[in-house]
N, C-alpha and C. Protein backbone atom coordinates (compact mmCIF):
# COMPACT_ATOMS: atom_id res chain seq x y z
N UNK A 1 58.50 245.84 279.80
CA UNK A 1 57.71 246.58 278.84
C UNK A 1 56.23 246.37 279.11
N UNK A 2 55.34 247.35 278.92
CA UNK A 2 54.20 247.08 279.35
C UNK A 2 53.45 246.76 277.54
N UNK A 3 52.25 246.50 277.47
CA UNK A 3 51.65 245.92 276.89
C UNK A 3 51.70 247.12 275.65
N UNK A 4 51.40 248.17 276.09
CA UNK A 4 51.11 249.56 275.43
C UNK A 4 52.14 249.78 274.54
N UNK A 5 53.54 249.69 275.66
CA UNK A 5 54.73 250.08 274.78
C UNK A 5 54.97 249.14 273.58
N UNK A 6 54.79 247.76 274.15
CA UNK A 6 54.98 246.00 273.45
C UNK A 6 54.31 246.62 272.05
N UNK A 7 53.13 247.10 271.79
CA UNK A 7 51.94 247.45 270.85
C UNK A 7 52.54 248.71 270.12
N UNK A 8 52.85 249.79 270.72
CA UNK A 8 53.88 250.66 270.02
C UNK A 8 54.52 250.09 268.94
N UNK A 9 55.61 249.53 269.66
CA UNK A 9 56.81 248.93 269.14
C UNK A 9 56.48 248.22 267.95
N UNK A 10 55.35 247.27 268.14
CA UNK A 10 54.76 246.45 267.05
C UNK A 10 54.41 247.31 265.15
N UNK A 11 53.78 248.56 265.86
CA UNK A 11 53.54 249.08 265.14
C UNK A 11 54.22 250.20 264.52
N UNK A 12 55.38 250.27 265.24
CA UNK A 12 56.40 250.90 265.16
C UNK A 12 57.27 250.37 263.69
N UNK A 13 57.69 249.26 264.17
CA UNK A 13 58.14 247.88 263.13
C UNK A 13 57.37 247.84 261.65
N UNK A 14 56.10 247.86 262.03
CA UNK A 14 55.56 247.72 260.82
C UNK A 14 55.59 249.02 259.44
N UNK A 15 55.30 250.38 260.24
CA UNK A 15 55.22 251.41 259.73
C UNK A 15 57.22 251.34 258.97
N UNK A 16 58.23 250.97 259.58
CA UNK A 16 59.19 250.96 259.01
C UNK A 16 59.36 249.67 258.19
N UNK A 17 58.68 249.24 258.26
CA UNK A 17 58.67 248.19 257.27
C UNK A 17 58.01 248.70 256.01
N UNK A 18 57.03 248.99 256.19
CA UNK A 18 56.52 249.69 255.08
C UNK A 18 57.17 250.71 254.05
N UNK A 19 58.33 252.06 255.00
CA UNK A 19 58.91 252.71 254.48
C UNK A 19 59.80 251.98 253.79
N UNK A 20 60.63 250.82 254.47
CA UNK A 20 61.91 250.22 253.56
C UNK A 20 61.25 249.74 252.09
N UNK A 21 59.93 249.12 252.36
CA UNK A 21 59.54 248.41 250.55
C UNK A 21 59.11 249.83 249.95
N UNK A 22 58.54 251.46 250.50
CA UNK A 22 57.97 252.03 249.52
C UNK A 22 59.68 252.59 249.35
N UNK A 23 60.66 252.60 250.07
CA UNK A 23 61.85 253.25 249.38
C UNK A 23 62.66 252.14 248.26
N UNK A 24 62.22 250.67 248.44
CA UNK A 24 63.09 250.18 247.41
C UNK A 24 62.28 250.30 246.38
N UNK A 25 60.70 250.65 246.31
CA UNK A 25 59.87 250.99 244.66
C UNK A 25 60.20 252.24 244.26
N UNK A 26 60.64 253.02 245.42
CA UNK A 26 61.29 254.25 244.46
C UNK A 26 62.50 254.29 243.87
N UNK A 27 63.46 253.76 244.55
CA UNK A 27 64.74 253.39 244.23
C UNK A 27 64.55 252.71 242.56
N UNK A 28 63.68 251.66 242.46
CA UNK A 28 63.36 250.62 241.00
C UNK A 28 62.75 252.02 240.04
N UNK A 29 62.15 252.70 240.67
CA UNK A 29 60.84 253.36 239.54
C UNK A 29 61.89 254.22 239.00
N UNK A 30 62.79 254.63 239.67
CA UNK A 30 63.98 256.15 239.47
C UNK A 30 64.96 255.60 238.56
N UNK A 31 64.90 254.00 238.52
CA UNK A 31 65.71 253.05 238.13
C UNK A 31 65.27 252.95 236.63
N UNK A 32 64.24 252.66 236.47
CA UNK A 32 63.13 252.21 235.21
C UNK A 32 62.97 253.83 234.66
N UNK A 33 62.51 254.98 235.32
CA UNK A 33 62.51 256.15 234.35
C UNK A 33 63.72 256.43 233.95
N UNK A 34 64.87 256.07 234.67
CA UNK A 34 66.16 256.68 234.03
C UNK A 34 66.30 256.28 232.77
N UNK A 35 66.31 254.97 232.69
CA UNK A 35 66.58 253.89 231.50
C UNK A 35 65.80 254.34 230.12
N UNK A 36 64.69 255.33 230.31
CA UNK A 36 63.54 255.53 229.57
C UNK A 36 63.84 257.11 229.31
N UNK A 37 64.67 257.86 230.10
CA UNK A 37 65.28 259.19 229.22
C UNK A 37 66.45 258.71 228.93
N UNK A 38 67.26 257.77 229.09
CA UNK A 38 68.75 257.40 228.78
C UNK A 38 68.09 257.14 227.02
N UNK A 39 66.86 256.35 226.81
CA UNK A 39 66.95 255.99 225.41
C UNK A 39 66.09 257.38 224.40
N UNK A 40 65.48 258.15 225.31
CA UNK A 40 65.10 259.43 224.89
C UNK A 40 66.25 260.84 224.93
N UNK A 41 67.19 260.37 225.31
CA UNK A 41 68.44 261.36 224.84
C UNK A 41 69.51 260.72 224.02
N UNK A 42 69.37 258.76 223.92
CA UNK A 42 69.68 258.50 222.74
C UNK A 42 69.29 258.96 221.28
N UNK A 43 67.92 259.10 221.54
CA UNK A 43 66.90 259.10 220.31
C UNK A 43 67.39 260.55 219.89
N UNK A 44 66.83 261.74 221.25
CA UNK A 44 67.36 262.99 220.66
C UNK A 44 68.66 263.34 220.01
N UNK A 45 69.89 262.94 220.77
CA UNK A 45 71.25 262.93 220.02
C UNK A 45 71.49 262.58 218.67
N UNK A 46 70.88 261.23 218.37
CA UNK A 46 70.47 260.83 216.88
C UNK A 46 69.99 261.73 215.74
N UNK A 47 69.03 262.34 216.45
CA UNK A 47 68.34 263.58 214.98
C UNK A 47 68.58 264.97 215.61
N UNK A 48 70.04 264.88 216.02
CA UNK A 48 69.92 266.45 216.52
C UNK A 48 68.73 267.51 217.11
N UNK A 49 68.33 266.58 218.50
CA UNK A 49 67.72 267.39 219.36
C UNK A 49 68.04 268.01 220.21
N UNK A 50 67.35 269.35 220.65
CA UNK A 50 67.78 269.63 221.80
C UNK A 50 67.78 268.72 223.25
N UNK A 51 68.63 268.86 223.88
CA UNK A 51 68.84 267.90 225.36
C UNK A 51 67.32 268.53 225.88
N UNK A 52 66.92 269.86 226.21
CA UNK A 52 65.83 269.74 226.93
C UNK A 52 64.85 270.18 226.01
N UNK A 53 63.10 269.81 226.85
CA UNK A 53 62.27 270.46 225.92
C UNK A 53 61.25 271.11 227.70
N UNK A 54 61.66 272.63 227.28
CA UNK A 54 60.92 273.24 228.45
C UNK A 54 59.26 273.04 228.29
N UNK A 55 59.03 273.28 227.19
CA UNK A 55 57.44 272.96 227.09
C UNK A 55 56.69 271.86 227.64
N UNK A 56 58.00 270.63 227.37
CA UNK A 56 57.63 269.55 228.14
C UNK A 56 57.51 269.51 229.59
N UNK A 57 58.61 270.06 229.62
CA UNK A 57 58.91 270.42 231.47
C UNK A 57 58.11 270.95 232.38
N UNK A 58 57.46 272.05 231.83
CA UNK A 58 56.19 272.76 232.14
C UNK A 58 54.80 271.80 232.09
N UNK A 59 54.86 271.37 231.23
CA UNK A 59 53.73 270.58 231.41
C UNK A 59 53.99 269.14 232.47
N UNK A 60 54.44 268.68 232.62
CA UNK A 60 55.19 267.24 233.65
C UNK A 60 54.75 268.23 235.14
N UNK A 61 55.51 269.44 234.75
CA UNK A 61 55.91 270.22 236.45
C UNK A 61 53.88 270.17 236.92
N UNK A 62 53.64 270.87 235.77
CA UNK A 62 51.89 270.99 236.30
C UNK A 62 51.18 269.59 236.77
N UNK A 63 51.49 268.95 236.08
CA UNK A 63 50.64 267.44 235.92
C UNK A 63 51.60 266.87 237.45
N UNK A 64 52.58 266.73 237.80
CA UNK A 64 52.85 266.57 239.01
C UNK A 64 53.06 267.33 240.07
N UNK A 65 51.95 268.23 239.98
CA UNK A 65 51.54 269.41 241.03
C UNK A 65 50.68 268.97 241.23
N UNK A 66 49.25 268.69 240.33
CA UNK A 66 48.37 268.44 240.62
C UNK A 66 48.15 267.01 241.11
N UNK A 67 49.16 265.98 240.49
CA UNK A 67 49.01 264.39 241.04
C UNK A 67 49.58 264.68 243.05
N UNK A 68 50.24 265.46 243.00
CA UNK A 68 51.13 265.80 244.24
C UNK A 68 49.77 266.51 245.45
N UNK A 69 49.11 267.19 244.71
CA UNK A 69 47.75 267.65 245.20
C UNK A 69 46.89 266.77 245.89
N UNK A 70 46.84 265.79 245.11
CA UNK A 70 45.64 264.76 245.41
C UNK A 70 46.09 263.57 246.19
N UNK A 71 47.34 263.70 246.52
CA UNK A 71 47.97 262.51 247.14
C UNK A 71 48.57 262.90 248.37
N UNK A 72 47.78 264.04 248.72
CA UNK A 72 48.32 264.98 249.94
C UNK A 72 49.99 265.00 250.19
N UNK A 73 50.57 265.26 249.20
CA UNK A 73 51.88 265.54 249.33
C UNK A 73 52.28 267.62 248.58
N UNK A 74 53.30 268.02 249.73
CA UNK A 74 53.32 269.32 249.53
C UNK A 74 53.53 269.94 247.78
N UNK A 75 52.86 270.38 246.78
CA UNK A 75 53.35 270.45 245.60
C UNK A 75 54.56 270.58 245.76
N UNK A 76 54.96 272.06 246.30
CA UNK A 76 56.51 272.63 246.22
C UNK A 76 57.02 271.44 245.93
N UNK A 77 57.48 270.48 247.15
CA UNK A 77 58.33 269.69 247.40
C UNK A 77 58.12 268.62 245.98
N UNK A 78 57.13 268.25 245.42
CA UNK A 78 56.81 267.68 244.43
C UNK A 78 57.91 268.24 242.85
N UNK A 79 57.20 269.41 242.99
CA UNK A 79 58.31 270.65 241.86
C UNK A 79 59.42 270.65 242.07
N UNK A 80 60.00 270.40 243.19
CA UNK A 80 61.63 270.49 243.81
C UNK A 80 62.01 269.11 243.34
N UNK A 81 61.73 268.25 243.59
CA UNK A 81 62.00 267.03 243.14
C UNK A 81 61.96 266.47 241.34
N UNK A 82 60.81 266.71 240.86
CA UNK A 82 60.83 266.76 239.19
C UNK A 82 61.98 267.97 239.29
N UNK A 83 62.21 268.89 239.18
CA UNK A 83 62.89 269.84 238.54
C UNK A 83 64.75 269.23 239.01
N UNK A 84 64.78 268.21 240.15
CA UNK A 84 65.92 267.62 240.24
C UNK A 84 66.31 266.41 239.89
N UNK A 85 65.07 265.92 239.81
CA UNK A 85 65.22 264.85 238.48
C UNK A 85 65.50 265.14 236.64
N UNK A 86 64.90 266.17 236.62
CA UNK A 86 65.10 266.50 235.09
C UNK A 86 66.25 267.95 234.96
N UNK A 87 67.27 268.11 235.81
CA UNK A 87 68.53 268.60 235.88
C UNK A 87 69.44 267.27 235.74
N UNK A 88 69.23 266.08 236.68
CA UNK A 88 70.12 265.20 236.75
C UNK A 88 69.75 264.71 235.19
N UNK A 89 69.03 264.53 234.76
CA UNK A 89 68.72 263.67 233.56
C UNK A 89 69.29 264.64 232.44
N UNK A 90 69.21 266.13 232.10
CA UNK A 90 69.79 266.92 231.01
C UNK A 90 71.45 266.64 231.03
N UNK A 91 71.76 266.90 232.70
CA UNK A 91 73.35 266.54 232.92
C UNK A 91 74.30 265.34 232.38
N UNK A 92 73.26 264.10 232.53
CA UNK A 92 73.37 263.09 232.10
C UNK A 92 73.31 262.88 230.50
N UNK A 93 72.73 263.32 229.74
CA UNK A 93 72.70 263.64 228.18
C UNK A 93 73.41 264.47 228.23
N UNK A 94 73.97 265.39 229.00
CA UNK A 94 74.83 266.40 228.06
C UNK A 94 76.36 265.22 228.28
N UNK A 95 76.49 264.65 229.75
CA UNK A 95 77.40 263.88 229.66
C UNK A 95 78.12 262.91 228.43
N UNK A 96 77.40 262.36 227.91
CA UNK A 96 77.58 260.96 227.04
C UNK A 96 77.24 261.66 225.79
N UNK A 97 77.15 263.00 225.21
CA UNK A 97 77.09 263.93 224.44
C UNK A 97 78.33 264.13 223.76
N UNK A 98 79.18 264.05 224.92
CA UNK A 98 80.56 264.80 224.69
C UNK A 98 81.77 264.03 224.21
């Protein structure tokens, strides 16, 4: 191996190192918001709420368009993701609903 590649490699290592800790803070954070609509579709079920609130949704979708903006990440893909997080999360309240 020459020195170049040796230095690659090095940095190769590191950059995946990096991905494995930012995927286990997402893994925890996805972990910690769940827990936090699990007790907000407790709460709603309690006083007869609706499972979703689009108004809310709309506003989250904007506010993480624009955080998605500034963090040079593609919105779309930002919107694709909230909008599949907060399908899995209605699914999940309608689940334990029933």
């Amino acid at each position: 191996m020459t020195d170049a590649t040796t230095r690659a490699a090095e940095i190769l290592k590191g950059h995946r190192e990096s991905i494995d800790r930012l995927d286990a803070i997402l893994v925890y954070t996805l972990g910690e918001r769940f827990k936090h609509t699990q007790a907000v579709g407790k709460l709603k079920a309690e006083h007869d709420l609706p499972p979703s609130d689009p108004a809310r949704e709309e506003a989250q979708i904007a506010r993480l368009t624009d955080l998605a903006r500034r963090a040079d990440l593609d919105p779309e893909f930002a919107k694709k993701f909230l909008n599949f997080i907060i399908q899995e999360v209605i699914q999940h309240h309608k689940q334990h609903q029933s």
